[in-house]
PDB file of N, CA and C in Angstrom:
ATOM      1  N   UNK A   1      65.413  74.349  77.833  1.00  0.00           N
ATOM      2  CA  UNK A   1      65.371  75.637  77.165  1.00  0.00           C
ATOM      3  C   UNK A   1      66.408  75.709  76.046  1.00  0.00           C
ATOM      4  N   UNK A   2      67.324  75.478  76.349  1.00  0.00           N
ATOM      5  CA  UNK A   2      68.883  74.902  75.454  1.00  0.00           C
ATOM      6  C   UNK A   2      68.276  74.568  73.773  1.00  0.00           C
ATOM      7  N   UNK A   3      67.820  73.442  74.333  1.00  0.00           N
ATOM      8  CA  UNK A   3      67.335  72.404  72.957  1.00  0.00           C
ATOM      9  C   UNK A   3      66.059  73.405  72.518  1.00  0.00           C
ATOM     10  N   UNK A   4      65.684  73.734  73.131  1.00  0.00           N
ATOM     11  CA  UNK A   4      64.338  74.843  72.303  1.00  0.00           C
ATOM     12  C   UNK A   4      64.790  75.771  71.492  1.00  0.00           C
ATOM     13  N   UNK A   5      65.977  76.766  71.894  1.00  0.00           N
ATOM     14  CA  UNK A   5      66.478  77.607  70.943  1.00  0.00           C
ATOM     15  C   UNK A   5      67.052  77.144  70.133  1.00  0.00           C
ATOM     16  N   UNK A   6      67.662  75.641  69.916  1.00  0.00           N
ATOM     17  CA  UNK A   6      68.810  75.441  69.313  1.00  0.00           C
ATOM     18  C   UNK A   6      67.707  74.665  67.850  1.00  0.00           C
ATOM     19  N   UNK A   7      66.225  74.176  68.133  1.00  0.00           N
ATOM     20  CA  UNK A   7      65.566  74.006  67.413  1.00  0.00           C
ATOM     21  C   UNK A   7      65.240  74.671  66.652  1.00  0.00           C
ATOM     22  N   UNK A   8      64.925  76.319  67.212  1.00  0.00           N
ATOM     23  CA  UNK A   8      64.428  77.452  66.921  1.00  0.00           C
ATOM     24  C   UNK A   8      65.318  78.101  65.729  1.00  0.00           C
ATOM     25  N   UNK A   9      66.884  78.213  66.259  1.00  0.00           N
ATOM     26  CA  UNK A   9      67.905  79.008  65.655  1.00  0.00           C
ATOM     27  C   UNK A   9      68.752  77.825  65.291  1.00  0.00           C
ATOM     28  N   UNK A  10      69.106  76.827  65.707  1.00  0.00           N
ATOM     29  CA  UNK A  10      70.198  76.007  65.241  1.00  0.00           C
ATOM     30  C   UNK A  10      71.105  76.303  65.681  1.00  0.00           C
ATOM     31  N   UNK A  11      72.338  75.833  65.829  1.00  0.00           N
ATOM     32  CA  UNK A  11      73.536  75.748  66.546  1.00  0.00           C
ATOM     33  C   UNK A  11      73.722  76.837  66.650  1.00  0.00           C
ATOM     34  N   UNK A  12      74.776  77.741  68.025  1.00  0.00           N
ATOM     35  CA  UNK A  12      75.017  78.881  67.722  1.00  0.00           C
ATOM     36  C   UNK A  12      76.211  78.858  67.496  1.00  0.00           C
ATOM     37  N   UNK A  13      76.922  79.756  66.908  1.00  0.00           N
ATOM     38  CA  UNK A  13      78.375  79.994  66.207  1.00  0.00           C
ATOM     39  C   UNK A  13      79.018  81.191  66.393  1.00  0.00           C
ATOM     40  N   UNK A  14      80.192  81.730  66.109  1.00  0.00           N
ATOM     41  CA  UNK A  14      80.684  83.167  66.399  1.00  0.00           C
ATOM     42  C   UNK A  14      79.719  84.111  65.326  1.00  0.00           C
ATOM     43  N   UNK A  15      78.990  83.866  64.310  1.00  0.00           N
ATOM     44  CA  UNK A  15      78.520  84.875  63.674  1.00  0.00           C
ATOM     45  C   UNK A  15      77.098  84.829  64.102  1.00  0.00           C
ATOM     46  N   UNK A  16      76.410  83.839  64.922  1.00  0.00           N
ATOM     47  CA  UNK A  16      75.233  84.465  65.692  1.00  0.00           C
ATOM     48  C   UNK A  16      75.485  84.649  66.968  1.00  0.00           C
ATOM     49  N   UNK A  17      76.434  84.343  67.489  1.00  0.00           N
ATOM     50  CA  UNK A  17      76.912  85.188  69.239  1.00  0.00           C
ATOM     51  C   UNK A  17      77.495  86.868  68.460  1.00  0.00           C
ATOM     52  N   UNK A  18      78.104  86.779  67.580  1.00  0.00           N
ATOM     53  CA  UNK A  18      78.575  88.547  67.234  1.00  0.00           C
ATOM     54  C   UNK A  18      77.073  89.382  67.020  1.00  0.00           C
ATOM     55  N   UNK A  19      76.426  88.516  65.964  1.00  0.00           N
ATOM     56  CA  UNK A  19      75.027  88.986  65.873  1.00  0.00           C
ATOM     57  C   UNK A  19      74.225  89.493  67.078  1.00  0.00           C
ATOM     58  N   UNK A  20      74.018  88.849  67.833  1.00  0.00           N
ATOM     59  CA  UNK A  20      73.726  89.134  69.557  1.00  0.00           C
ATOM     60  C   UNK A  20      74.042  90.063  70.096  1.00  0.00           C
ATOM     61  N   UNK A  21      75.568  89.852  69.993  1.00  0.00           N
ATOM     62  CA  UNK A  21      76.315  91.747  70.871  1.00  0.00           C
ATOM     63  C   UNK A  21      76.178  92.772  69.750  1.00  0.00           C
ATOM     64  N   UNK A  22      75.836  92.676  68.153  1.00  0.00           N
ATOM     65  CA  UNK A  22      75.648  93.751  67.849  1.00  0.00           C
ATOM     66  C   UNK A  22      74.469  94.372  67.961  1.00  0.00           C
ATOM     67  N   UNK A  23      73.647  93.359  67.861  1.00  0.00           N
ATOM     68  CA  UNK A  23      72.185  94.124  68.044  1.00  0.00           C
ATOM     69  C   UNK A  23      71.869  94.659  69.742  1.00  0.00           C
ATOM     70  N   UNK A  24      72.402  94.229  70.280  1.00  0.00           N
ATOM     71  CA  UNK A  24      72.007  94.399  71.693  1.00  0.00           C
ATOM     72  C   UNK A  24      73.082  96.137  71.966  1.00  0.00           C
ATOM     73  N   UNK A  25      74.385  95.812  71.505  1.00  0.00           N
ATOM     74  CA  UNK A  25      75.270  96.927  71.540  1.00  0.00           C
ATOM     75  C   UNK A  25      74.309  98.319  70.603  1.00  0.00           C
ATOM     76  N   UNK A  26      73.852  97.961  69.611  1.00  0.00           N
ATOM     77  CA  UNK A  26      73.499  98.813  68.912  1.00  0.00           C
ATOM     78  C   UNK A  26      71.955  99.460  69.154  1.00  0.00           C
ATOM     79  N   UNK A  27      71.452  98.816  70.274  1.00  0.00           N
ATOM     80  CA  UNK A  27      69.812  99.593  70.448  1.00  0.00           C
ATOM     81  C   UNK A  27      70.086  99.857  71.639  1.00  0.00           C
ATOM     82  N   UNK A  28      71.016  99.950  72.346  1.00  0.00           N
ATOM     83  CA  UNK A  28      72.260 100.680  73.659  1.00  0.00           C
ATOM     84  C   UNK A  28      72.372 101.855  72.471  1.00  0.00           C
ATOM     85  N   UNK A  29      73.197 102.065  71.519  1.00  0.00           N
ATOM     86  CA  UNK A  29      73.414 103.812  70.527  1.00  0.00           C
ATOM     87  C   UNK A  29      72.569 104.054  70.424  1.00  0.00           C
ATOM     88  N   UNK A  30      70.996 103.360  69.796  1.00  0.00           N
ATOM     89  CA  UNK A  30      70.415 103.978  69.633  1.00  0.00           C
ATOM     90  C   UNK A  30      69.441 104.924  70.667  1.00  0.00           C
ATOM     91  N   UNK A  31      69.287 103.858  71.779  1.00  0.00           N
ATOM     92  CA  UNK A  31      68.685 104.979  72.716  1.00  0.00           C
ATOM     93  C   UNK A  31      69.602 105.935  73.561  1.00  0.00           C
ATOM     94  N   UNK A  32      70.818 105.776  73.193  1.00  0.00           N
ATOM     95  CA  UNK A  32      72.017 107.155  73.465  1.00  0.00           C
ATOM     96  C   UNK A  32      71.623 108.188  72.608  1.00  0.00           C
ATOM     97  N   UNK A  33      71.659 107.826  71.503  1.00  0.00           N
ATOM     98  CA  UNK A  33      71.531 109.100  70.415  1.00  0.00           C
ATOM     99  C   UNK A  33      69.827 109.302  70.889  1.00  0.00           C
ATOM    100  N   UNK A  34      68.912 109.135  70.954  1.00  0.00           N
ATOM    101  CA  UNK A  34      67.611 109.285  71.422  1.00  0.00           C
ATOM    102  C   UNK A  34      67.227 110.120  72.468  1.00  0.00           C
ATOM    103  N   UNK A  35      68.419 109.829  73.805  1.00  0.00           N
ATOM    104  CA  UNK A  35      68.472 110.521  74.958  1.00  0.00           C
ATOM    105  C   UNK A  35      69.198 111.874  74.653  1.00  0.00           C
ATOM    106  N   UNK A  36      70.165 111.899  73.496  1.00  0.00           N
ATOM    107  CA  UNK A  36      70.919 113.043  73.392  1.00  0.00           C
ATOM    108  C   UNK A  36      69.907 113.876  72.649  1.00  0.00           C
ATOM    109  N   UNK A  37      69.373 113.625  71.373  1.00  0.00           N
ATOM    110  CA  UNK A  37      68.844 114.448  71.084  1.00  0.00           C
ATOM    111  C   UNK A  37      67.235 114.632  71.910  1.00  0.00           C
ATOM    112  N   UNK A  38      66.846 114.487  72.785  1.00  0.00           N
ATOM    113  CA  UNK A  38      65.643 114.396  73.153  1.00  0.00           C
ATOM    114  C   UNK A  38      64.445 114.354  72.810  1.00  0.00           C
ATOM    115  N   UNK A  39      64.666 113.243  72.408  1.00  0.00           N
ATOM    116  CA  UNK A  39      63.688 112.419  71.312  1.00  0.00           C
ATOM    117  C   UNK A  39      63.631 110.976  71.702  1.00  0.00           C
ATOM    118  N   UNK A  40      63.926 110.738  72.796  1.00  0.00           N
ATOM    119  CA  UNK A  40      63.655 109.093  73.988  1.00  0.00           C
ATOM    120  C   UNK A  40      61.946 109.103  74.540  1.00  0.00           C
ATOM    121  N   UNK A  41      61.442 108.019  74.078  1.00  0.00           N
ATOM    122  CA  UNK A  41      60.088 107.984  74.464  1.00  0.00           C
ATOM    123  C   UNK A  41      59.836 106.071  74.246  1.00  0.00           C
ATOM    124  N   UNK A  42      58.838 106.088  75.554  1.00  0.00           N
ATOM    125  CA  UNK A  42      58.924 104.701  75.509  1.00  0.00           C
ATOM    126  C   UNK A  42      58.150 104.353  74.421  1.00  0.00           C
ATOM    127  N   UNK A  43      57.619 104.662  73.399  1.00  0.00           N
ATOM    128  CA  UNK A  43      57.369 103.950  72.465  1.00  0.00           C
ATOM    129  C   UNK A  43      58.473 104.077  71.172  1.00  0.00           C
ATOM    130  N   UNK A  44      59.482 104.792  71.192  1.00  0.00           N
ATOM    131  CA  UNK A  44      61.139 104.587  70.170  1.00  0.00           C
ATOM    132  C   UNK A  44      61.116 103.840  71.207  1.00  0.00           C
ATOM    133  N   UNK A  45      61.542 103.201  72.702  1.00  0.00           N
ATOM    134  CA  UNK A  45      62.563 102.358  73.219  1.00  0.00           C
ATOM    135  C   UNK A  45      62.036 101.159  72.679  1.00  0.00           C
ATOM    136  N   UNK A  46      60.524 101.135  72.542  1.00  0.00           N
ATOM    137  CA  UNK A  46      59.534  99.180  72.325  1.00  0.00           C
ATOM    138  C   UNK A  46      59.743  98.847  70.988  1.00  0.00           C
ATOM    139  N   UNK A  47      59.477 100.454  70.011  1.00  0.00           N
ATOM    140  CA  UNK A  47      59.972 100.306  68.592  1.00  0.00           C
ATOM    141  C   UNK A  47      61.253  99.668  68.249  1.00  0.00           C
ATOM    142  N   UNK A  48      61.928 100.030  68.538  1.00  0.00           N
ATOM    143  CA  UNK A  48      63.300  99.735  68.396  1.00  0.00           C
ATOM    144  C   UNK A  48      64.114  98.453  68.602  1.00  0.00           C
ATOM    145  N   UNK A  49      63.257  98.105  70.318  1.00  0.00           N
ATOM    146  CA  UNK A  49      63.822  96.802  70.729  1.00  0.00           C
ATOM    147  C   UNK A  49      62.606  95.603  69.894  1.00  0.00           C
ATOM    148  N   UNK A  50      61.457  96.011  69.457  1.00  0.00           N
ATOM    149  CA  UNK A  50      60.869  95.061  68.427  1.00  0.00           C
ATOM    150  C   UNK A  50      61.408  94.755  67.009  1.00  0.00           C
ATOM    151  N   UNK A  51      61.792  95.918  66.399  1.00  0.00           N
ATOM    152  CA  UNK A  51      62.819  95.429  65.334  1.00  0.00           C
ATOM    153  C   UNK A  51      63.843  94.468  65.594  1.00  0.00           C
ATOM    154  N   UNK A  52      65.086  95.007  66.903  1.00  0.00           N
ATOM    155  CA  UNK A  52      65.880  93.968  66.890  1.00  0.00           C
ATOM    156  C   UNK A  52      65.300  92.444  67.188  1.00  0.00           C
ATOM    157  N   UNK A  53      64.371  92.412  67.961  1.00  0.00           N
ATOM    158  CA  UNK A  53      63.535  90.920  68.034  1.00  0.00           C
ATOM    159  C   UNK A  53      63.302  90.644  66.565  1.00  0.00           C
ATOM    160  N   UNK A  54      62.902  91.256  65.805  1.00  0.00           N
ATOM    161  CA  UNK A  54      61.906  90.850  64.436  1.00  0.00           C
ATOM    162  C   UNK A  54      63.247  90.082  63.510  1.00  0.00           C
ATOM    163  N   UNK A  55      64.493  90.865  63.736  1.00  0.00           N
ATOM    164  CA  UNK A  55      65.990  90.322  63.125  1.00  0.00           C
ATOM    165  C   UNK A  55      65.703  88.801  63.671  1.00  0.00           C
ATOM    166  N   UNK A  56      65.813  88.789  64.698  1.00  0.00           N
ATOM    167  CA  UNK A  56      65.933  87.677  65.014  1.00  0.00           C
ATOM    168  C   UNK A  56      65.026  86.398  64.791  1.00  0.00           C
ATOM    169  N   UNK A  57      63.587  86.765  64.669  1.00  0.00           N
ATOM    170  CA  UNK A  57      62.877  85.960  64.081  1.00  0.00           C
ATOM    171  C   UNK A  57      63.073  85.617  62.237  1.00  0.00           C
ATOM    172  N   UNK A  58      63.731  86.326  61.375  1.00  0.00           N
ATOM    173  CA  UNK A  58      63.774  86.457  60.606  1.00  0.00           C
ATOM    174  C   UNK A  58      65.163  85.156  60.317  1.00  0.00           C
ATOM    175  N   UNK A  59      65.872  85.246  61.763  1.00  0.00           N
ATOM    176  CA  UNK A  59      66.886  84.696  62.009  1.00  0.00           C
ATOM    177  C   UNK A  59      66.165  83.074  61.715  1.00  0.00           C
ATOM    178  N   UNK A  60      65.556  82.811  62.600  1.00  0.00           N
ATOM    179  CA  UNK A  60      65.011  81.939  62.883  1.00  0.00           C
ATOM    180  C   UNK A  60      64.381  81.187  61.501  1.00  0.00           C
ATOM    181  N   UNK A  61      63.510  81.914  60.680  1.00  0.00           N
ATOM    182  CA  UNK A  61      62.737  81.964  59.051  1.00  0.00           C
ATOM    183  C   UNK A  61      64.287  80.994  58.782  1.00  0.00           C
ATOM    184  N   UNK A  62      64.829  81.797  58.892  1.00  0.00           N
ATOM    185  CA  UNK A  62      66.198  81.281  57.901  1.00  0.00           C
ATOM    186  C   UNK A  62      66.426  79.839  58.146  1.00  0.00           C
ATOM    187  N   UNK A  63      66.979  79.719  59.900  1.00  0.00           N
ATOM    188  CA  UNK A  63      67.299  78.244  60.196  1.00  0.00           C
ATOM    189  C   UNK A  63      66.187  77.267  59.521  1.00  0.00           C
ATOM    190  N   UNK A  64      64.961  77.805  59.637  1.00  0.00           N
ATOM    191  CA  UNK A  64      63.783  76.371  59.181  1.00  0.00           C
ATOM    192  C   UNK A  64      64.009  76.227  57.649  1.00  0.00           C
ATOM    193  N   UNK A  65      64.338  76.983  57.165  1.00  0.00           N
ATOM    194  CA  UNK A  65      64.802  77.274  55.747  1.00  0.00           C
ATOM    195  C   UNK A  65      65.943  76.249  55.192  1.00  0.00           C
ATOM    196  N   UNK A  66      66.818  76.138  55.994  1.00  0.00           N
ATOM    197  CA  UNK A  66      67.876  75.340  56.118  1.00  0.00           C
ATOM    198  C   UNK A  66      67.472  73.670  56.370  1.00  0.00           C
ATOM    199  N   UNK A  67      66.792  73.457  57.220  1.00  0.00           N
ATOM    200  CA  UNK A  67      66.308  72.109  57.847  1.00  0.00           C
ATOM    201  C   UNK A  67      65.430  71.681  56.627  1.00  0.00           C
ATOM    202  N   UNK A  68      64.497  72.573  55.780  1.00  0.00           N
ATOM    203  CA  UNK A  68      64.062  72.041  54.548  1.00  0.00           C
ATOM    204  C   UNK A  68      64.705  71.411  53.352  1.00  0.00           C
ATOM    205  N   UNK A  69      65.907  72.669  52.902  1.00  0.00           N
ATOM    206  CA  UNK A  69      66.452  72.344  51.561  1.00  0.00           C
ATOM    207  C   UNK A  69      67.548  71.737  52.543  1.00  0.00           C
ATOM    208  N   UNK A  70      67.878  71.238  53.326  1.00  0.00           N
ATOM    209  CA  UNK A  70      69.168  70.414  53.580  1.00  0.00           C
ATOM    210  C   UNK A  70      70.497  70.959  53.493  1.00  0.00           C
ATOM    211  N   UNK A  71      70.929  71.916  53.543  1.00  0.00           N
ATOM    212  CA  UNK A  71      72.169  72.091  52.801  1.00  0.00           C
ATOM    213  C   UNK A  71      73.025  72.860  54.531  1.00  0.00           C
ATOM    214  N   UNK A  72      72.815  72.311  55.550  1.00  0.00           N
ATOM    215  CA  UNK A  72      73.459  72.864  56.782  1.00  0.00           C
ATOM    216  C   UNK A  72      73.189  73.992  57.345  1.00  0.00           C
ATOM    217  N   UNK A  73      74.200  75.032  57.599  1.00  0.00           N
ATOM    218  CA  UNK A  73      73.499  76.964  57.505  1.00  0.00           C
ATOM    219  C   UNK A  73      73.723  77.587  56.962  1.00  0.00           C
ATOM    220  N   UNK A  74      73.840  77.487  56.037  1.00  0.00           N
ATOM    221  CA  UNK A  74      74.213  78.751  54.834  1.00  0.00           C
ATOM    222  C   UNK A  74      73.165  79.474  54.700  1.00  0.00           C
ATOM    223  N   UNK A  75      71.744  79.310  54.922  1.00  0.00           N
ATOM    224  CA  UNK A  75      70.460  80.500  54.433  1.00  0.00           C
ATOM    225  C   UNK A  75      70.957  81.103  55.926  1.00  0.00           C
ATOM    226  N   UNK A  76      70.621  80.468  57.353  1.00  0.00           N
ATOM    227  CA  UNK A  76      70.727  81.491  58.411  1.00  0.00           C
ATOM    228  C   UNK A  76      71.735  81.987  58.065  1.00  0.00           C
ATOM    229  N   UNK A  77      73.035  81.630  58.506  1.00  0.00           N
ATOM    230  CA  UNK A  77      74.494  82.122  58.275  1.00  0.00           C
ATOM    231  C   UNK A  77      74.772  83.699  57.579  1.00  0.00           C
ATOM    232  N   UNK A  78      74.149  83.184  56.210  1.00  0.00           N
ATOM    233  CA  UNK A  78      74.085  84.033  55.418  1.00  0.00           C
ATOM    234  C   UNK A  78      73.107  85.486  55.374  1.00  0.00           C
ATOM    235  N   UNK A  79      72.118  85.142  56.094  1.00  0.00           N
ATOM    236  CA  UNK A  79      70.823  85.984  56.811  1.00  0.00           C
ATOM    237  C   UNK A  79      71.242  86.655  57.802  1.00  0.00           C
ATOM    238  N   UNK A  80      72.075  85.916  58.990  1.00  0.00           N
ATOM    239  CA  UNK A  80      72.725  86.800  59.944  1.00  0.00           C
ATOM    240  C   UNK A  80      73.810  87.166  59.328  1.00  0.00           C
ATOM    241  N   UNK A  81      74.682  86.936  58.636  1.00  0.00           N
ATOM    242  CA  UNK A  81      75.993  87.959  57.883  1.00  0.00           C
ATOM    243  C   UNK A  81      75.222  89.301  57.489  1.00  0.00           C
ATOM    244  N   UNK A  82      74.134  89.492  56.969  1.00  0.00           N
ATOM    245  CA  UNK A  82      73.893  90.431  56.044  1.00  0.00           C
ATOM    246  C   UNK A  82      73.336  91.755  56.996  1.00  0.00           C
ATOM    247  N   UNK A  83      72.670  91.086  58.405  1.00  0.00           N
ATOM    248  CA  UNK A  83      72.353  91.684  59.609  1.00  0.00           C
ATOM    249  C   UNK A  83      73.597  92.263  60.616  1.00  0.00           C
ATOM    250  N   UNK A  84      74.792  91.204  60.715  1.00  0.00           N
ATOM    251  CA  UNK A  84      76.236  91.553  61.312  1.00  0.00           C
ATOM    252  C   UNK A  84      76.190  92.891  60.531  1.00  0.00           C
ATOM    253  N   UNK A  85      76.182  92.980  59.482  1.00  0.00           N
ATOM    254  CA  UNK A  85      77.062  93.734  58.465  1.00  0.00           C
ATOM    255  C   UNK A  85      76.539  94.820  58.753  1.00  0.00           C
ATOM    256  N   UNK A  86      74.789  94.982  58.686  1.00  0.00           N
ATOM    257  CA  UNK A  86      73.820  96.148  58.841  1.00  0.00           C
ATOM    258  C   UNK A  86      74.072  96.613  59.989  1.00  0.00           C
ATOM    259  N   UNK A  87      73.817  96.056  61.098  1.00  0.00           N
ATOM    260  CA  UNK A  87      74.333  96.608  62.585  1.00  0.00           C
ATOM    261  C   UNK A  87      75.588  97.442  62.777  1.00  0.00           C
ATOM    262  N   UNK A  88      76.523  96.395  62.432  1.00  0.00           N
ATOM    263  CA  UNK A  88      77.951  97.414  62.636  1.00  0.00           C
ATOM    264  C   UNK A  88      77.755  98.225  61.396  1.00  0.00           C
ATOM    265  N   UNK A  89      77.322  98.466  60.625  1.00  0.00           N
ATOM    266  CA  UNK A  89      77.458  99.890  59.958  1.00  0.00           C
ATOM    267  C   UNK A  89      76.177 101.055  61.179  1.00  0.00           C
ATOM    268  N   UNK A  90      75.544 100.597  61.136  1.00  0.00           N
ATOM    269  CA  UNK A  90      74.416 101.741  62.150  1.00  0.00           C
ATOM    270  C   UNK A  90      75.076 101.871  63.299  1.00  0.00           C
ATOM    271  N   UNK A  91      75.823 100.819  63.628  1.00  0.00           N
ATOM    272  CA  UNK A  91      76.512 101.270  65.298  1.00  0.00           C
ATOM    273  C   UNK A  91      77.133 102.455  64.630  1.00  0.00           C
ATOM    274  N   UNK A  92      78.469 102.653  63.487  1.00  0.00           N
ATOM    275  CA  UNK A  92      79.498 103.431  63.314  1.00  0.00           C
ATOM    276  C   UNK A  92      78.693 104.751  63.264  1.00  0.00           C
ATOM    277  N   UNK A  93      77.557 104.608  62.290  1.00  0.00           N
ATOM    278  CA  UNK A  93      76.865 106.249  62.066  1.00  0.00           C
ATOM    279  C   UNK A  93      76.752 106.540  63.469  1.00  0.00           C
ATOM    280  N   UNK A  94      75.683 105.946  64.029  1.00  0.00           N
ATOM    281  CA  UNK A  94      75.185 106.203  65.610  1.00  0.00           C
ATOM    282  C   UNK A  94      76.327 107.232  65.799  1.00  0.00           C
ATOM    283  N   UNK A  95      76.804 106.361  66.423  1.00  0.00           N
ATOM    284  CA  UNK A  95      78.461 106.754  66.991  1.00  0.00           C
ATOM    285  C   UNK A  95      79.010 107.841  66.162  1.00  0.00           C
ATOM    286  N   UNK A  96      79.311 108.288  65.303  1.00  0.00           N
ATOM    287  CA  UNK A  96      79.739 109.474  64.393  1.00  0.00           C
ATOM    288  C   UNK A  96      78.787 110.522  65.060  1.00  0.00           C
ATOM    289  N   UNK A  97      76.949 110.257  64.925  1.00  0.00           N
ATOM    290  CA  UNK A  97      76.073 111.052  65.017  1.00  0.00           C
ATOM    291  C   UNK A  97      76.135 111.650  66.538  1.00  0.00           C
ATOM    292  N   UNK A  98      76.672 110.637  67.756  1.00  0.00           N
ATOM    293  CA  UNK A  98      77.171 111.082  68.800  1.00  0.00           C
ATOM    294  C   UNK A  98      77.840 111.566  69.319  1.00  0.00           C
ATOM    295  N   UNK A  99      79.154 112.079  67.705  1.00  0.00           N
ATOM    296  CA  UNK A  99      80.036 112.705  68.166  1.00  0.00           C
ATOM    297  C   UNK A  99      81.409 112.419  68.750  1.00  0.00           C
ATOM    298  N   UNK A 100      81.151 110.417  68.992  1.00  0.00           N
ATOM    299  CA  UNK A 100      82.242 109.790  69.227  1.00  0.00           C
ATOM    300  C   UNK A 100      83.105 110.104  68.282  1.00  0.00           C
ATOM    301  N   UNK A 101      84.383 109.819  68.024  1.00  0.00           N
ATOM    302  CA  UNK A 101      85.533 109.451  67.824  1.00  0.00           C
ATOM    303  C   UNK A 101      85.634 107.986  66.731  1.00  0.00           C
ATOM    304  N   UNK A 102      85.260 108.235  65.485  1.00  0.00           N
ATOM    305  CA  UNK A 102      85.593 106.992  65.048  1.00  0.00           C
ATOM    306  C   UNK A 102      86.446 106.407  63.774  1.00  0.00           C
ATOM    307  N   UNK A 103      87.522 105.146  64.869  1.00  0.00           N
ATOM    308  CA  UNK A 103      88.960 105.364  63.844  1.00  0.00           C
ATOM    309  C   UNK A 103      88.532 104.894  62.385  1.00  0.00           C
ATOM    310  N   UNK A 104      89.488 105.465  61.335  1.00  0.00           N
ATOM    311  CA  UNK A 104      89.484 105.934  60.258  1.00  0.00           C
ATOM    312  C   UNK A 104      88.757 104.501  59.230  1.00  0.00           C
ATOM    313  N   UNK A 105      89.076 103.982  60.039  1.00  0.00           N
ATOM    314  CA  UNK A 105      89.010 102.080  59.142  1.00  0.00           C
ATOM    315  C   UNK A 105      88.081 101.861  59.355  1.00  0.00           C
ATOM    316  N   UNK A 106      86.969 102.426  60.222  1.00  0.00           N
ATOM    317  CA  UNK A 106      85.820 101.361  60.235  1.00  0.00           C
ATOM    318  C   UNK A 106      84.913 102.967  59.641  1.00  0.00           C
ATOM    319  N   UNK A 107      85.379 104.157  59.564  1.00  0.00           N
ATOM    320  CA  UNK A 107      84.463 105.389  58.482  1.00  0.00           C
ATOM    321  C   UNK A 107      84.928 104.543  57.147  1.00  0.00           C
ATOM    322  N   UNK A 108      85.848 104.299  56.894  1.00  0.00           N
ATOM    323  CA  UNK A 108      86.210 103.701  55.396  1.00  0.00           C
ATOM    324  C   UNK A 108      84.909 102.695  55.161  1.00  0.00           C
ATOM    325  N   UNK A 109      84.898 101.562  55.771  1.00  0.00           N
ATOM    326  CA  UNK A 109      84.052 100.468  56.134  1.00  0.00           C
ATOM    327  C   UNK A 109      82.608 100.940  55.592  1.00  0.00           C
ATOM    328  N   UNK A 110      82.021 101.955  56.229  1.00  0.00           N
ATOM    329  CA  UNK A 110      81.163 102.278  56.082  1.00  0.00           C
ATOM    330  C   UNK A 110      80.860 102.866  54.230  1.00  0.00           C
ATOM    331  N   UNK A 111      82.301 103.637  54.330  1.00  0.00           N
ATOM    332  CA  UNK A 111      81.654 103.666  52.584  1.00  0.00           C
ATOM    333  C   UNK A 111      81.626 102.574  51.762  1.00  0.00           C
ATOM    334  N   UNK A 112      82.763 101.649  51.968  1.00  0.00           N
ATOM    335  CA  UNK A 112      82.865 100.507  50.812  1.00  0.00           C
ATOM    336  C   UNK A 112      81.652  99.969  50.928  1.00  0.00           C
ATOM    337  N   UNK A 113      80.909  99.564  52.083  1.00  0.00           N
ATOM    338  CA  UNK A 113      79.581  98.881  52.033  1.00  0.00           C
ATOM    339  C   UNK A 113      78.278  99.494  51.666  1.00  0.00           C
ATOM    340  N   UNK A 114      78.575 101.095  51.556  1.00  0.00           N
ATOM    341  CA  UNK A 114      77.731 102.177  50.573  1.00  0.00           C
ATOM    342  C   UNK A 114      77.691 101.616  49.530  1.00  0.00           C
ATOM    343  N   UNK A 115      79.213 102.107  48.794  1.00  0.00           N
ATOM    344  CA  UNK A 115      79.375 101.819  47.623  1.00  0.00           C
ATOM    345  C   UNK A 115      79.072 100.541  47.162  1.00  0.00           C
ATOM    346  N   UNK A 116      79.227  99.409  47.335  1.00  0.00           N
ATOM    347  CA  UNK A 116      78.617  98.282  47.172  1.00  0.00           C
ATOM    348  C   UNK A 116      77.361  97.927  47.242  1.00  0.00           C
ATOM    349  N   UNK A 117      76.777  98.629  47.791  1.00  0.00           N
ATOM    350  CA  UNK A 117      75.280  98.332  48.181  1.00  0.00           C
ATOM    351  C   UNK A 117      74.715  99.314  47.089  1.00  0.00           C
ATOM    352  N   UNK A 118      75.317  99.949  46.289  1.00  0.00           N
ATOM    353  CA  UNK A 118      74.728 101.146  45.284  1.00  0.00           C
ATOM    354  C   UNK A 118      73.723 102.113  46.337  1.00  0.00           C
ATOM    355  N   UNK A 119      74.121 102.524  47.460  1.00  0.00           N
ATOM    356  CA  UNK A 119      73.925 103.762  48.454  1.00  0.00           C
ATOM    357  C   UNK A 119      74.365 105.160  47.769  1.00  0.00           C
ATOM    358  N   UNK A 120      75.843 105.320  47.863  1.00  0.00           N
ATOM    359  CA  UNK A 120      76.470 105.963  47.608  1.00  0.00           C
ATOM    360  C   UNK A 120      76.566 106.468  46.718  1.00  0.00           C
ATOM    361  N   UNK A 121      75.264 107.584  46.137  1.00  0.00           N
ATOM    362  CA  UNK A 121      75.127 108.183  44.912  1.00  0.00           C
ATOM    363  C   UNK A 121      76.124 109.305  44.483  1.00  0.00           C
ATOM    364  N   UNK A 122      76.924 109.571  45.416  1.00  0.00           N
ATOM    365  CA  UNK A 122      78.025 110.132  44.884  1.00  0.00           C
ATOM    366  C   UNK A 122      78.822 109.715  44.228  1.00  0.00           C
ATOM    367  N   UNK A 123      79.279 108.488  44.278  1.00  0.00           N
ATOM    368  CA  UNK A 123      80.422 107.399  43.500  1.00  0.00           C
ATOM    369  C   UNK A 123      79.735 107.369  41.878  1.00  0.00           C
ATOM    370  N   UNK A 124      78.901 107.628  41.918  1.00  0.00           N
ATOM    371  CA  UNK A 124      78.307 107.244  40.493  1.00  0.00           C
ATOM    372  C   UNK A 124      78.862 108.192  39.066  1.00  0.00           C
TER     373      UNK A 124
END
C-alpha cells in the first residue's frame, strides 16, 4: 500500500504531512461552523469532504507532472504550498466566524495573503 501512494503522490515531506492536518483540521471547522449555524446536512458533510479529496487528487496531477518534465517536486510541492496556504487561511476565517479567539498574527496573515492575492479591494 506504501509503494502505491508513494507512486501516486511521491515521497511524503513536512509540506504534504502539514497539507494532511490542514485539510483534515479544516473540514473538522467547517462542519463546526455548519453545526453552529444549522446548516449541517449530509450532503455539505460529502460536499465538503469531496473537495478536500479532489485537493488531493489534484495533488497527485501534480506529482505525475513532475515524473514527466523531470525536475524532482517542485510542480507537487508547489501545488500543495498554494493549498497549505488556502487551508490555513479558511481555517483562520472559520475560526473568527466561530467566534474563536484569533491571535493577532495569524488575522494579519490573513490580510497580507488578501492583499497579495489582489482580494483585498480595499487596499486599492
Amino acid at each position: 500500500m506504501d509503494q502505491y501512494l508513494h507512486s501516486i503522490f511521491g515521497e511524503s515531506n513536512v509540506i504534504f504531512q502539514v497539507l494532511l492536518y490542514f485539510l483534515s483540521i479544516n473540514y473538522l471547522f467547517q462542519l463546526f461552523l455548519a453545526i453552529n449555524r444549522r446548516k449541517i446536512t449530509w450532503r455539505f458533510a460529502i460536499q465538503a469532504l469531496l473537495k478536500k479529496l479532489a485537493i488531493f487528487l489534484v495533488v497527485a496531477v501534480a506529482h505525475q507532472t513532475d515524473l514527466v518534465i523531470g525536475d524532482g517536486n517542485m510542480v507537487r510541492d508547489g501545488t500543495a504550498f498554494f493549498y497549505l496556504a488556502n487551508e490555513l487561511l479558511t481555517m483562520i476565517e472559520t475560526l473568527m466566524q466561530l467566534g474563536v479567539k484569533v491571535p493577532k498574527v495569524l488575522k494579519n496573515l490573513v490580510e497580507v495573503f488578501k492583499t497579495n492575492a489582489g482580494e483585498n479591494h480595499e487596499n486599492k
